[in-house]
PDB file of N, CA and C in Angstrom:
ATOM      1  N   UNK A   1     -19.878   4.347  -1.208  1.00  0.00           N
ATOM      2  CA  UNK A   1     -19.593   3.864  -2.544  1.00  0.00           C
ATOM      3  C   UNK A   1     -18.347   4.523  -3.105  1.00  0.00           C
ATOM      4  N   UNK A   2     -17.568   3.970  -3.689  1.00  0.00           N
ATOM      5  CA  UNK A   2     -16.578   3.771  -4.109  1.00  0.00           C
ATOM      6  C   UNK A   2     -16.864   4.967  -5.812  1.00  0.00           C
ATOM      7  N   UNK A   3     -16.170   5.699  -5.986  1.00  0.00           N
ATOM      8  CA  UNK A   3     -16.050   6.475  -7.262  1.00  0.00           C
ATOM      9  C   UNK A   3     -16.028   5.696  -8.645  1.00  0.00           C
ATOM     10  N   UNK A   4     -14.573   4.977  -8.218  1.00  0.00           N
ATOM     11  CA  UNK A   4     -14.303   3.806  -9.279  1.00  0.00           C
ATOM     12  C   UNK A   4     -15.467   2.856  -9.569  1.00  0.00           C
ATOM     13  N   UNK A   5     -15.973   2.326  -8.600  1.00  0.00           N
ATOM     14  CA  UNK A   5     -17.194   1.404  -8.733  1.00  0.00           C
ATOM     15  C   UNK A   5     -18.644   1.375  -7.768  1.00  0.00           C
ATOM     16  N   UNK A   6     -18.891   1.823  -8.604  1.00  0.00           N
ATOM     17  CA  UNK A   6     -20.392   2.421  -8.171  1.00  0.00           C
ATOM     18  C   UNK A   6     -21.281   1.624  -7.106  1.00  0.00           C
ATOM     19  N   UNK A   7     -20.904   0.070  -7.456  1.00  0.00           N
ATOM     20  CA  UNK A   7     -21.868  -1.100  -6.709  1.00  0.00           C
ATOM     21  C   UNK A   7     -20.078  -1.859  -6.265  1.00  0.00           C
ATOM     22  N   UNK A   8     -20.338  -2.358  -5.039  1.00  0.00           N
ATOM     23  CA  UNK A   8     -19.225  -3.367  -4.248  1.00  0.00           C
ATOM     24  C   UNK A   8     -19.774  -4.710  -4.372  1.00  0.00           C
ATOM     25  N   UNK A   9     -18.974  -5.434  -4.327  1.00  0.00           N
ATOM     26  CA  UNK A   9     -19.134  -7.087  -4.188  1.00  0.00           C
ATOM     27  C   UNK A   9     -20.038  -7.010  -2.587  1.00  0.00           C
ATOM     28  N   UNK A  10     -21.229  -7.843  -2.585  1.00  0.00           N
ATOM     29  CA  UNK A  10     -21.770  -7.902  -1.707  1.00  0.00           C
ATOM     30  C   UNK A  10     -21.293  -9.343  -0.650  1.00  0.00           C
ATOM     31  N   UNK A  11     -20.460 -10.300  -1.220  1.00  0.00           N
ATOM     32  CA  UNK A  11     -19.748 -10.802  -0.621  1.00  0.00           C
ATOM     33  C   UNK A  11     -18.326 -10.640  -0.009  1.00  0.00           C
ATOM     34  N   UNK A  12     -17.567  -9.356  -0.563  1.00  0.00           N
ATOM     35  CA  UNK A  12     -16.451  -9.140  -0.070  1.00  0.00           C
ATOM     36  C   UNK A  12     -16.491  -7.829  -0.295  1.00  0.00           C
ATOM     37  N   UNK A  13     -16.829  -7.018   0.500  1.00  0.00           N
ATOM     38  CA  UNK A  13     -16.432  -5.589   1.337  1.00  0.00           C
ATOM     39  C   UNK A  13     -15.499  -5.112   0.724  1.00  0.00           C
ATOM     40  N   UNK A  14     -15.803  -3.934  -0.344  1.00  0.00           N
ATOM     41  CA  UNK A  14     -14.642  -3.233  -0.562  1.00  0.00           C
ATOM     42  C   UNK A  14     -13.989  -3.388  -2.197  1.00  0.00           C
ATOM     43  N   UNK A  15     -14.931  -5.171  -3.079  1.00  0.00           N
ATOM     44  CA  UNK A  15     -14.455  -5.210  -3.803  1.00  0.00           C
ATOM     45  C   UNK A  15     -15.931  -5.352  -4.859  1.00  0.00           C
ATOM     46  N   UNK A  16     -14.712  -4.640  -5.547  1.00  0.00           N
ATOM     47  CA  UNK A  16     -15.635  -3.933  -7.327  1.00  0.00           C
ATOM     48  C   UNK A  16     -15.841  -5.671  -7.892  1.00  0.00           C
ATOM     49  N   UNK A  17     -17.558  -6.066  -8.623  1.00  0.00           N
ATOM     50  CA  UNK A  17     -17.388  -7.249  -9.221  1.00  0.00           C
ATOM     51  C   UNK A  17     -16.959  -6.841 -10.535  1.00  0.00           C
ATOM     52  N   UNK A  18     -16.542  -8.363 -10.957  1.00  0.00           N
ATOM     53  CA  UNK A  18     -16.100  -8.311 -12.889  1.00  0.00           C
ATOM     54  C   UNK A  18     -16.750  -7.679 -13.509  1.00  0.00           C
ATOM     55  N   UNK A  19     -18.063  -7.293 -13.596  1.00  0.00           N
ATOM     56  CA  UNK A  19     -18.691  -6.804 -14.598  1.00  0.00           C
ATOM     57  C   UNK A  19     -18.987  -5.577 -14.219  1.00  0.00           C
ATOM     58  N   UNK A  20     -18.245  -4.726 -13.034  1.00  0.00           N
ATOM     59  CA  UNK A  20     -18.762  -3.368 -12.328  1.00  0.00           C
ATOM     60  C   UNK A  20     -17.512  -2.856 -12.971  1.00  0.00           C
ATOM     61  N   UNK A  21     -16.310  -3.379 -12.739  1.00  0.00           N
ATOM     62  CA  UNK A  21     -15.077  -2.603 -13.253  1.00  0.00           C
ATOM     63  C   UNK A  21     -14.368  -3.297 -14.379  1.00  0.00           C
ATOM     64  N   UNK A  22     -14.859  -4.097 -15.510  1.00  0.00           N
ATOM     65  CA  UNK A  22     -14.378  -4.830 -16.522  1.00  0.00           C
ATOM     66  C   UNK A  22     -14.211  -4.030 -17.648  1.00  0.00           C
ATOM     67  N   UNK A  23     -12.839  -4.360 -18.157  1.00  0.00           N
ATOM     68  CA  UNK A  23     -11.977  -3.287 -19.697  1.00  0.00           C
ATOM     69  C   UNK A  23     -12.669  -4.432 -20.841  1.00  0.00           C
ATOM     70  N   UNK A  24     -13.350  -4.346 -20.859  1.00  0.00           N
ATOM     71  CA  UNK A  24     -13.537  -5.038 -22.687  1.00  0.00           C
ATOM     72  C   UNK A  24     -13.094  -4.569 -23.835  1.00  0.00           C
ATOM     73  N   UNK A  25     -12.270  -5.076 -24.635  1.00  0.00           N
ATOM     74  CA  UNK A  25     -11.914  -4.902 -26.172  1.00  0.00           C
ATOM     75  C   UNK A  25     -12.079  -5.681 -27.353  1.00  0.00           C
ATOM     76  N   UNK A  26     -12.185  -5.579 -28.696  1.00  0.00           N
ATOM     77  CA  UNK A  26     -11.770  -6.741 -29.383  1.00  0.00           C
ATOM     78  C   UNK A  26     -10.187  -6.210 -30.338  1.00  0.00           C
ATOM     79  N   UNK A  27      -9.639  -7.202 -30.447  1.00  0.00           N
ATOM     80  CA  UNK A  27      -8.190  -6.858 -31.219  1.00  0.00           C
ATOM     81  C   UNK A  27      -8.119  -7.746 -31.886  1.00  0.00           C
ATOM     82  N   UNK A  28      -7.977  -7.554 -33.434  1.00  0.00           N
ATOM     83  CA  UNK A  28      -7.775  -7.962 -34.698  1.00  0.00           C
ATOM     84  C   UNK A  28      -6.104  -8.431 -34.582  1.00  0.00           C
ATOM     85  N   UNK A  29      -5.532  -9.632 -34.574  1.00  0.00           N
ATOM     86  CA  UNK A  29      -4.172 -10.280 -34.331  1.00  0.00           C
ATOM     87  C   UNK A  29      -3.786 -10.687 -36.152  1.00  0.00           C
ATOM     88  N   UNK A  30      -4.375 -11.120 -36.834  1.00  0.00           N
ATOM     89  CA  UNK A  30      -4.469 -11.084 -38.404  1.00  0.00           C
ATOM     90  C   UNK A  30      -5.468 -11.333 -38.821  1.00  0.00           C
ATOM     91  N   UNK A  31      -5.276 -11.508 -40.232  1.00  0.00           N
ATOM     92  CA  UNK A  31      -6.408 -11.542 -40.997  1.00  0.00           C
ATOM     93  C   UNK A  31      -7.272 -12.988 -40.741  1.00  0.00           C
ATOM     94  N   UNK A  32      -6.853 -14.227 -39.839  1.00  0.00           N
ATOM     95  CA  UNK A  32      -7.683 -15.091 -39.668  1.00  0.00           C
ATOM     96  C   UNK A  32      -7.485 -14.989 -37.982  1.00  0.00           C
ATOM     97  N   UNK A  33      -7.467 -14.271 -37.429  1.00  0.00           N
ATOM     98  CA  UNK A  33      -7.711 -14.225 -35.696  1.00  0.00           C
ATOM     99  C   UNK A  33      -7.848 -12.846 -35.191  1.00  0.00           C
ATOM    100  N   UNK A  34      -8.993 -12.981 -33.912  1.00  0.00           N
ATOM    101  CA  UNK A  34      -9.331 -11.977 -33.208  1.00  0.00           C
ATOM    102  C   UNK A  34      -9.272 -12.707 -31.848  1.00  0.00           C
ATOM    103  N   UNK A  35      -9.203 -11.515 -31.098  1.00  0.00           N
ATOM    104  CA  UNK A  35      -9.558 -11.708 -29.853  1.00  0.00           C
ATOM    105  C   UNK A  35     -10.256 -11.064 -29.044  1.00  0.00           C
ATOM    106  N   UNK A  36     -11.371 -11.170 -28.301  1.00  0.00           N
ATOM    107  CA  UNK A  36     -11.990 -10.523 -27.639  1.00  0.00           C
ATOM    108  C   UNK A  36     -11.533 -10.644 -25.872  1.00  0.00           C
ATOM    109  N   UNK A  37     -11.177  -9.472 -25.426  1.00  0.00           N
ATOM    110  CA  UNK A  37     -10.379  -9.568 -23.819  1.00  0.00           C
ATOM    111  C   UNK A  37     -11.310  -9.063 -22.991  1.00  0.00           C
ATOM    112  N   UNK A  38     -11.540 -10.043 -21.968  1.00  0.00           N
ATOM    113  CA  UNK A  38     -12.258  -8.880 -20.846  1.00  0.00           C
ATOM    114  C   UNK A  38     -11.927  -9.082 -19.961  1.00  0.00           C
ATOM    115  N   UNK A  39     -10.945  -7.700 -19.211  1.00  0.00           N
ATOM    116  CA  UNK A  39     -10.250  -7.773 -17.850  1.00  0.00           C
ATOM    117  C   UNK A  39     -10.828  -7.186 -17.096  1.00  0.00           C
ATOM    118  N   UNK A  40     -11.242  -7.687 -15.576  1.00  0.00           N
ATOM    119  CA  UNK A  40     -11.686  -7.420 -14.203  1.00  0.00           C
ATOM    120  C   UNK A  40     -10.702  -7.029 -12.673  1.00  0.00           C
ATOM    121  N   UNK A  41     -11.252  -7.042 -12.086  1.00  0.00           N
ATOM    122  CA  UNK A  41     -10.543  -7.224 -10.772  1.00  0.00           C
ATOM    123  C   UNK A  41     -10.612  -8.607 -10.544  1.00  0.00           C
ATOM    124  N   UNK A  42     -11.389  -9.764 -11.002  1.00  0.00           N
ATOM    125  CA  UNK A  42     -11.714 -10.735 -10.795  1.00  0.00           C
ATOM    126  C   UNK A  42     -10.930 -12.035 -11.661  1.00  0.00           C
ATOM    127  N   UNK A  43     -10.338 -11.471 -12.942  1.00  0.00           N
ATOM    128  CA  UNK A  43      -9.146 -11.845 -13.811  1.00  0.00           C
ATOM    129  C   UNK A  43      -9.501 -11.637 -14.991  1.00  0.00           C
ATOM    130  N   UNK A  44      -9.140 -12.318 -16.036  1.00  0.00           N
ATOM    131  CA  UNK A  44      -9.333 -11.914 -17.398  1.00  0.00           C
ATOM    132  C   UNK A  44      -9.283 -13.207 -18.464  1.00  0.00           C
ATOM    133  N   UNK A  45     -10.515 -12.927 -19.416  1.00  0.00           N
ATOM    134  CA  UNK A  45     -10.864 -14.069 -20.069  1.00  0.00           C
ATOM    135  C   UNK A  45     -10.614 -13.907 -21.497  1.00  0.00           C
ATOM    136  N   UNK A  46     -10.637 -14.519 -22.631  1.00  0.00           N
ATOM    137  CA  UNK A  46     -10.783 -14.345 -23.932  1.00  0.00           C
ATOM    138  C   UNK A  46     -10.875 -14.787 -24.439  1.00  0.00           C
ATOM    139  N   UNK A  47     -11.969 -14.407 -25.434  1.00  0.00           N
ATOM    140  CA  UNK A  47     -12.607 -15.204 -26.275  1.00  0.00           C
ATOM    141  C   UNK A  47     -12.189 -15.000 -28.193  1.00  0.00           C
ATOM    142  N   UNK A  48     -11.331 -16.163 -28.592  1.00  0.00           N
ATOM    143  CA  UNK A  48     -10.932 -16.099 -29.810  1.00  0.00           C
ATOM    144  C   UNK A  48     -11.817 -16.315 -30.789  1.00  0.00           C
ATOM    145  N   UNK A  49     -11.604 -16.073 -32.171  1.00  0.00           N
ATOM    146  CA  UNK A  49     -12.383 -15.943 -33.188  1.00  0.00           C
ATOM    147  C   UNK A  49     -11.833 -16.305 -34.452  1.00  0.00           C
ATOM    148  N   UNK A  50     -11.618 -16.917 -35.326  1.00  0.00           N
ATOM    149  CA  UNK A  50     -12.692 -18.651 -34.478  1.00  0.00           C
ATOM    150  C   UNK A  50     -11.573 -18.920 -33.118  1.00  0.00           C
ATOM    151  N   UNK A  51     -12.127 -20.293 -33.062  1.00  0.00           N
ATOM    152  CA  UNK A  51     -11.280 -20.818 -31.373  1.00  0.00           C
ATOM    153  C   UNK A  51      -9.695 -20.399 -31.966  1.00  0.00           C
ATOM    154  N   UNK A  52      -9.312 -20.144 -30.612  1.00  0.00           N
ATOM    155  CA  UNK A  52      -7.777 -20.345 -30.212  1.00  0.00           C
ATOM    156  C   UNK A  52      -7.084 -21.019 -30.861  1.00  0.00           C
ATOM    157  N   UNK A  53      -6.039 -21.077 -31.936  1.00  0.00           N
ATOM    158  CA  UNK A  53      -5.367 -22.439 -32.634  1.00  0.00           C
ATOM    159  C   UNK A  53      -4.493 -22.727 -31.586  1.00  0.00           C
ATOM    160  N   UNK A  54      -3.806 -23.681 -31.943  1.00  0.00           N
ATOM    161  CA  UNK A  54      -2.959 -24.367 -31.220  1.00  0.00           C
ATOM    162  C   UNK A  54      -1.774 -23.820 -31.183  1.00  0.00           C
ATOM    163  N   UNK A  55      -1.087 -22.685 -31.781  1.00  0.00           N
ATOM    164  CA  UNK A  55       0.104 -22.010 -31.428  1.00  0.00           C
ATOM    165  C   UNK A  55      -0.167 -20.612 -32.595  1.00  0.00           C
ATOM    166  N   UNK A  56       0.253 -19.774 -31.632  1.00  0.00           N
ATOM    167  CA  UNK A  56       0.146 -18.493 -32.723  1.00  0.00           C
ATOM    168  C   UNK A  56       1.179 -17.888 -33.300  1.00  0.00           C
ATOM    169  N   UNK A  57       1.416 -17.298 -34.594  1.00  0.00           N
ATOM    170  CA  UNK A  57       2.544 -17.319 -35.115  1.00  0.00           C
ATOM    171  C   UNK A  57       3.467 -15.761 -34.191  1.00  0.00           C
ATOM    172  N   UNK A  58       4.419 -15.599 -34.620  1.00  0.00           N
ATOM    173  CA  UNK A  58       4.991 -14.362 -33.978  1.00  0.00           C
ATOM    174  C   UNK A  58       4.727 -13.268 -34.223  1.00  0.00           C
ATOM    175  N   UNK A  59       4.189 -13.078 -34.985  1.00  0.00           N
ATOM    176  CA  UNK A  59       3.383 -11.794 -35.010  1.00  0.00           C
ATOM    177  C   UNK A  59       2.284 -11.513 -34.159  1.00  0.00           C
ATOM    178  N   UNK A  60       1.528 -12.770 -34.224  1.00  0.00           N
ATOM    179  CA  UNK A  60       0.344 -12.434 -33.355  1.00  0.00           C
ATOM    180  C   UNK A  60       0.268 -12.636 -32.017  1.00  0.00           C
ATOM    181  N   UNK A  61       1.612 -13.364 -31.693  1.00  0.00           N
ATOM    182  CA  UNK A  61       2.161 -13.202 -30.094  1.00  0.00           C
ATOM    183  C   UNK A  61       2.012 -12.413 -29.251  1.00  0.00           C
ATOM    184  N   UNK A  62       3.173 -11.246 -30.521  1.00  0.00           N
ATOM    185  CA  UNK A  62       3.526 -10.123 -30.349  1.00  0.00           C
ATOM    186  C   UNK A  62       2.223  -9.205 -30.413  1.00  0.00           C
ATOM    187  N   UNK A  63       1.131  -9.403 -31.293  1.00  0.00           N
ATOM    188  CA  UNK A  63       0.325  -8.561 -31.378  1.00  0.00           C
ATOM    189  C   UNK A  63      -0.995  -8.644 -29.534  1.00  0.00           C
ATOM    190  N   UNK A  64      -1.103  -9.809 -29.637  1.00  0.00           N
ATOM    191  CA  UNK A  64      -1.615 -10.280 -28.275  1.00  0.00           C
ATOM    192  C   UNK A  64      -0.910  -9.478 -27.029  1.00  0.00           C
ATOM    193  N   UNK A  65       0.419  -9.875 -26.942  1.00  0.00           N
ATOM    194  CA  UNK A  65       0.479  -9.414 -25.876  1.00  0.00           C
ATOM    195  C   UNK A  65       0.584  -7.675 -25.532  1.00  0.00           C
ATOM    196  N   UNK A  66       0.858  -7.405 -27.006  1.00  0.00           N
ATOM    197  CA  UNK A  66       0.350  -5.760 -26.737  1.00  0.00           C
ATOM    198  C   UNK A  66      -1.000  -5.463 -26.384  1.00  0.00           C
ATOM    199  N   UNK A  67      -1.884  -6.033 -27.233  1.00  0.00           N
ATOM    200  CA  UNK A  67      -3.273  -5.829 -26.856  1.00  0.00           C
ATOM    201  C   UNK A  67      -3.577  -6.523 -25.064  1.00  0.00           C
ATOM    202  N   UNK A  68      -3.124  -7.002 -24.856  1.00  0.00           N
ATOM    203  CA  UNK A  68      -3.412  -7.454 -23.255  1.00  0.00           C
ATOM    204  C   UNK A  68      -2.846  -6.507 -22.476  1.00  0.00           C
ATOM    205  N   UNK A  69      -1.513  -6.053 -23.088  1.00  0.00           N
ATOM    206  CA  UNK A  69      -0.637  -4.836 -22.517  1.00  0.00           C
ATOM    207  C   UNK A  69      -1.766  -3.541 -21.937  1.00  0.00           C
ATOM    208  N   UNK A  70      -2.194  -3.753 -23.131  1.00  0.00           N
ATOM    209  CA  UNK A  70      -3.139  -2.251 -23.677  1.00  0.00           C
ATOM    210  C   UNK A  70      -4.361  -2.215 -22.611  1.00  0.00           C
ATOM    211  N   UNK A  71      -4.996  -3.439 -22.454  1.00  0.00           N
ATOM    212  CA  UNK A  71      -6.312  -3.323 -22.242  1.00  0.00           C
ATOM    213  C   UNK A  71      -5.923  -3.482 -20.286  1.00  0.00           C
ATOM    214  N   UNK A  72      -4.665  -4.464 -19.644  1.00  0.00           N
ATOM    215  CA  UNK A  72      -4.276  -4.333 -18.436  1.00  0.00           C
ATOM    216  C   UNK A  72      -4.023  -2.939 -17.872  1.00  0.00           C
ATOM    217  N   UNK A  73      -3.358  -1.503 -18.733  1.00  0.00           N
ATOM    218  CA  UNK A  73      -3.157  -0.611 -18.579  1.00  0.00           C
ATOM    219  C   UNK A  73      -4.539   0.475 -18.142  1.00  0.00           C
ATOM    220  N   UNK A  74      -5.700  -0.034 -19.579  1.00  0.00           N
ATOM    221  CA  UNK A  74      -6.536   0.702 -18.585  1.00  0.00           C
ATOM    222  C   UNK A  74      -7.369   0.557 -17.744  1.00  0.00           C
ATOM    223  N   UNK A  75      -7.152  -1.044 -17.304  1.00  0.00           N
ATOM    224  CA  UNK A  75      -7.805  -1.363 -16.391  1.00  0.00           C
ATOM    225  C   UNK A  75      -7.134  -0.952 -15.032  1.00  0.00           C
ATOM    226  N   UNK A  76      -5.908  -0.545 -15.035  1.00  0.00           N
ATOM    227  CA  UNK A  76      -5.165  -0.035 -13.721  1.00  0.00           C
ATOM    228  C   UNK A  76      -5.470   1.211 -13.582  1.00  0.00           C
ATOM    229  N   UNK A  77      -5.888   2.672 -14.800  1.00  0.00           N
ATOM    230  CA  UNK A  77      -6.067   3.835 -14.603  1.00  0.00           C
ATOM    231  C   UNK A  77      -7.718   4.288 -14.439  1.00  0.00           C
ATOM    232  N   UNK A  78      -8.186   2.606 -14.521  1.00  0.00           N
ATOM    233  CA  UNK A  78      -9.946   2.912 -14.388  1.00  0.00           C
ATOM    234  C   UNK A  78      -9.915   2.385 -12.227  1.00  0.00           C
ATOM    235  N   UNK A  79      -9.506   2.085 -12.225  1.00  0.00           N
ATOM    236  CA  UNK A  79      -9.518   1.204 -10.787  1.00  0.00           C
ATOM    237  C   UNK A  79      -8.223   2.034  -9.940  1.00  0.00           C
ATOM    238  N   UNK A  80      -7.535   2.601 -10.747  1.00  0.00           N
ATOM    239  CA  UNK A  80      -6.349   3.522  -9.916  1.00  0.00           C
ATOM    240  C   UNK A  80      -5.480   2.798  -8.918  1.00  0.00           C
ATOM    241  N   UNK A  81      -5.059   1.673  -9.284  1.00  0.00           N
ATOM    242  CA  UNK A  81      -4.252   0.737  -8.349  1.00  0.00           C
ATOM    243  C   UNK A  81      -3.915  -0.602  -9.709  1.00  0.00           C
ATOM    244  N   UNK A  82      -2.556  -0.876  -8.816  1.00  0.00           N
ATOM    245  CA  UNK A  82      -1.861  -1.661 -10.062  1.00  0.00           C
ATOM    246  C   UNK A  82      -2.177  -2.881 -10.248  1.00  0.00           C
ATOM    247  N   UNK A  83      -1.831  -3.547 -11.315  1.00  0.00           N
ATOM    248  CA  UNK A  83      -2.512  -4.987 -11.892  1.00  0.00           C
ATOM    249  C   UNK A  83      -1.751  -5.364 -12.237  1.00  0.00           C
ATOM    250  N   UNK A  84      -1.675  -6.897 -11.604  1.00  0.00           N
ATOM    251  CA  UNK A  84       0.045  -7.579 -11.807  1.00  0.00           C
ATOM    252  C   UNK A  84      -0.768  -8.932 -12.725  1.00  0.00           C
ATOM    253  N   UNK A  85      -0.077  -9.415 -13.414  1.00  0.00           N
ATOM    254  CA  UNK A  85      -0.003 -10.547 -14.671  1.00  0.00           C
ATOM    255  C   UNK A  85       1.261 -11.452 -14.382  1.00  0.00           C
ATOM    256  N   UNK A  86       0.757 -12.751 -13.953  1.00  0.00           N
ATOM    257  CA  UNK A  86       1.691 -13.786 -14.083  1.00  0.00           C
ATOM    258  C   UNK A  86       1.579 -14.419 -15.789  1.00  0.00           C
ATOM    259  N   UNK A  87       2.573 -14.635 -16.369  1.00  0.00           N
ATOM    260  CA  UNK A  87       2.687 -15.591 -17.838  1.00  0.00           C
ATOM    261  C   UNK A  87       2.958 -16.945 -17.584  1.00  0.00           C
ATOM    262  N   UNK A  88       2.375 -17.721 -17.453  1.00  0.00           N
ATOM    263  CA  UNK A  88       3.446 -19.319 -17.429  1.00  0.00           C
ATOM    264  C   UNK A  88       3.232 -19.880 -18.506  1.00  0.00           C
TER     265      UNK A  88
END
């Protein structure tokens, strides 16, 4: 067993599941949006509050992608190996 993750994927040898090594946060983006992030080895989901609008202003872009910044970072120093993020 693995330090980082206590239990391995019993289908793939070697790998930690989402919910064995997952960074959960919630981050307040303004006063009418949140986001709740939860990053894995398996990828990363989030759940807005209320739903997702249809474009977010620049602040909360900016505030998002710090908080994803934030929460990718310690998911690389909990798992000790790096975590790459495509944007499209």
């Amino acid at each position: 067993m693995s330090p980082k993750c206590p239990r391995m994927s019993p289908l793939s040898p070697g790998v930690c599941t989402m919910s064995e090594s997952a960074e959960i946060k919630t981050f307040r983006l303004s006063r009418r949006l949140s986001v709740e992030i939860t990053v894995g080895v398996a990828g990363m989901v989030c759940e807005w509050a209320p739903a997702m609008p249809d474009q977010l202003t620049a602040k909360e872009l900016r505030r998002y992608r710090a908080a994803r910044n934030e929460i990718l970072q310690r998911l690389a120093e909990r798992i000790g190996a790096a975590v790459v993020l495509v944007e499209v």
